[in-house]
N, C-alpha and C. Protein backbone atom coordinates (compact mmCIF):
# COMPACT_ATOMS: atom_id res chain seq x y z
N UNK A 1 -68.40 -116.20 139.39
CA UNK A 1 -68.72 -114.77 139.24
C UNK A 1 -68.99 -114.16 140.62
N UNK A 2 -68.37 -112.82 140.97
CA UNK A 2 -68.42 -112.40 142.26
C UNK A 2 -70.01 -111.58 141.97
N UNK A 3 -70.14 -111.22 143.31
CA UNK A 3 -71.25 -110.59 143.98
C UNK A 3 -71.45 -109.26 142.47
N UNK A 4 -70.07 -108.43 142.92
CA UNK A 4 -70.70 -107.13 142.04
C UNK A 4 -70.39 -107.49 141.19
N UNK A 5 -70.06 -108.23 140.40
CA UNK A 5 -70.03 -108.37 139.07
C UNK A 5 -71.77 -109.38 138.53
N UNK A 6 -72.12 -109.57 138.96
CA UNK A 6 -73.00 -109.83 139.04
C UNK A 6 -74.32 -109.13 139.22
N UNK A 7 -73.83 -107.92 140.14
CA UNK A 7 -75.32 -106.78 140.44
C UNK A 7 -74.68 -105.80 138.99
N UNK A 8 -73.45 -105.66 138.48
CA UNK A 8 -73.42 -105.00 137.78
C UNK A 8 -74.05 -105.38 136.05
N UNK A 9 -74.03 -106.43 135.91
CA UNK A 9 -74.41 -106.99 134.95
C UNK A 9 -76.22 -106.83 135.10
N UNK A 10 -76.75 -107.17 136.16
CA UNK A 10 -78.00 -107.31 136.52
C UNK A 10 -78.54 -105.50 136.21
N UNK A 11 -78.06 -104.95 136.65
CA UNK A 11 -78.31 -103.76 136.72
C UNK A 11 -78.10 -102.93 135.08
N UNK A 12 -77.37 -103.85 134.09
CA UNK A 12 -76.99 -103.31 133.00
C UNK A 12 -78.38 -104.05 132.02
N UNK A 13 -78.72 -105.21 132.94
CA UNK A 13 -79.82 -105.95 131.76
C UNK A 13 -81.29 -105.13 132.18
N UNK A 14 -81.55 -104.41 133.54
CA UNK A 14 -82.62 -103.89 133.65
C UNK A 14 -82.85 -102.56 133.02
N UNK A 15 -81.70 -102.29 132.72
CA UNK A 15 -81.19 -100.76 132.06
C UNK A 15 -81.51 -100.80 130.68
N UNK A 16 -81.39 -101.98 130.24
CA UNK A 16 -81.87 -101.99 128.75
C UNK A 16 -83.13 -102.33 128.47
N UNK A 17 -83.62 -103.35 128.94
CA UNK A 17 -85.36 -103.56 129.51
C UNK A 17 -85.76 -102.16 129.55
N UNK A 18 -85.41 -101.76 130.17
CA UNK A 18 -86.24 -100.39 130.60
C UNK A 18 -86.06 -99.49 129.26
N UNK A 19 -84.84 -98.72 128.71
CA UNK A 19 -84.83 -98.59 127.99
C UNK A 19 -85.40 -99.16 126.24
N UNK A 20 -85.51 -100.28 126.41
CA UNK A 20 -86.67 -100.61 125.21
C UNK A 20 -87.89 -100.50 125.23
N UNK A 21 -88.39 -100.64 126.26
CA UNK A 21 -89.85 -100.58 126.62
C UNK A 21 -90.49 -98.79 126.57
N UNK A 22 -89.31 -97.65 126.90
CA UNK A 22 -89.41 -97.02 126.55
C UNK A 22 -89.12 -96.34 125.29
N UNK A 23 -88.26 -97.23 124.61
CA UNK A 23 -88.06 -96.69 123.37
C UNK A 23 -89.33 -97.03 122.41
N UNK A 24 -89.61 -98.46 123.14
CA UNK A 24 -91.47 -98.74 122.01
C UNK A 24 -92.60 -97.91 122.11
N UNK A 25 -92.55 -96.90 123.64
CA UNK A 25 -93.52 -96.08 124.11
C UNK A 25 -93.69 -95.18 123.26
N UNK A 26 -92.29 -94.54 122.96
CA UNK A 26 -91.54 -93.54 122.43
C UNK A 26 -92.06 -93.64 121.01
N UNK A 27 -92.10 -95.04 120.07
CA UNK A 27 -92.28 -94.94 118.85
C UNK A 27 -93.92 -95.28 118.92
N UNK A 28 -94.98 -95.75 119.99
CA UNK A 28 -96.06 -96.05 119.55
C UNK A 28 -96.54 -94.77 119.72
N UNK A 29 -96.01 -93.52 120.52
CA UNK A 29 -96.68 -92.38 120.50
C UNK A 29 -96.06 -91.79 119.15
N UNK A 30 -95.22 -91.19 118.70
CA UNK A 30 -95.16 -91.21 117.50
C UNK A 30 -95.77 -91.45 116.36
N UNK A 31 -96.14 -92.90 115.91
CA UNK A 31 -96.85 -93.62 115.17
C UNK A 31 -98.51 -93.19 115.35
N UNK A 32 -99.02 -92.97 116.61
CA UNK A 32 -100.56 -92.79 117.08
C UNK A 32 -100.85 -91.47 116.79
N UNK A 33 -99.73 -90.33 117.35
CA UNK A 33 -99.88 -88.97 116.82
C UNK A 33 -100.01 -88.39 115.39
């Protein structure tokens, strides 16, 4: 596996991390309100 294929993948798994963690934010404020 080359270099950018590699930062691109990396960069696609932090993208979703991030995105879930905000999507749980998203539903515990919801849920609390």
């Amino acid at each position: 596996m080359d270099s950018i294929q590699c930062q691109k993948e990396l960069r696609l798994a932090i993208a979703s991390r991030l995105s879930r963690s905000i999507l749980e934010l998203c539903l515990t404020d919801t849920l609390s309100s």
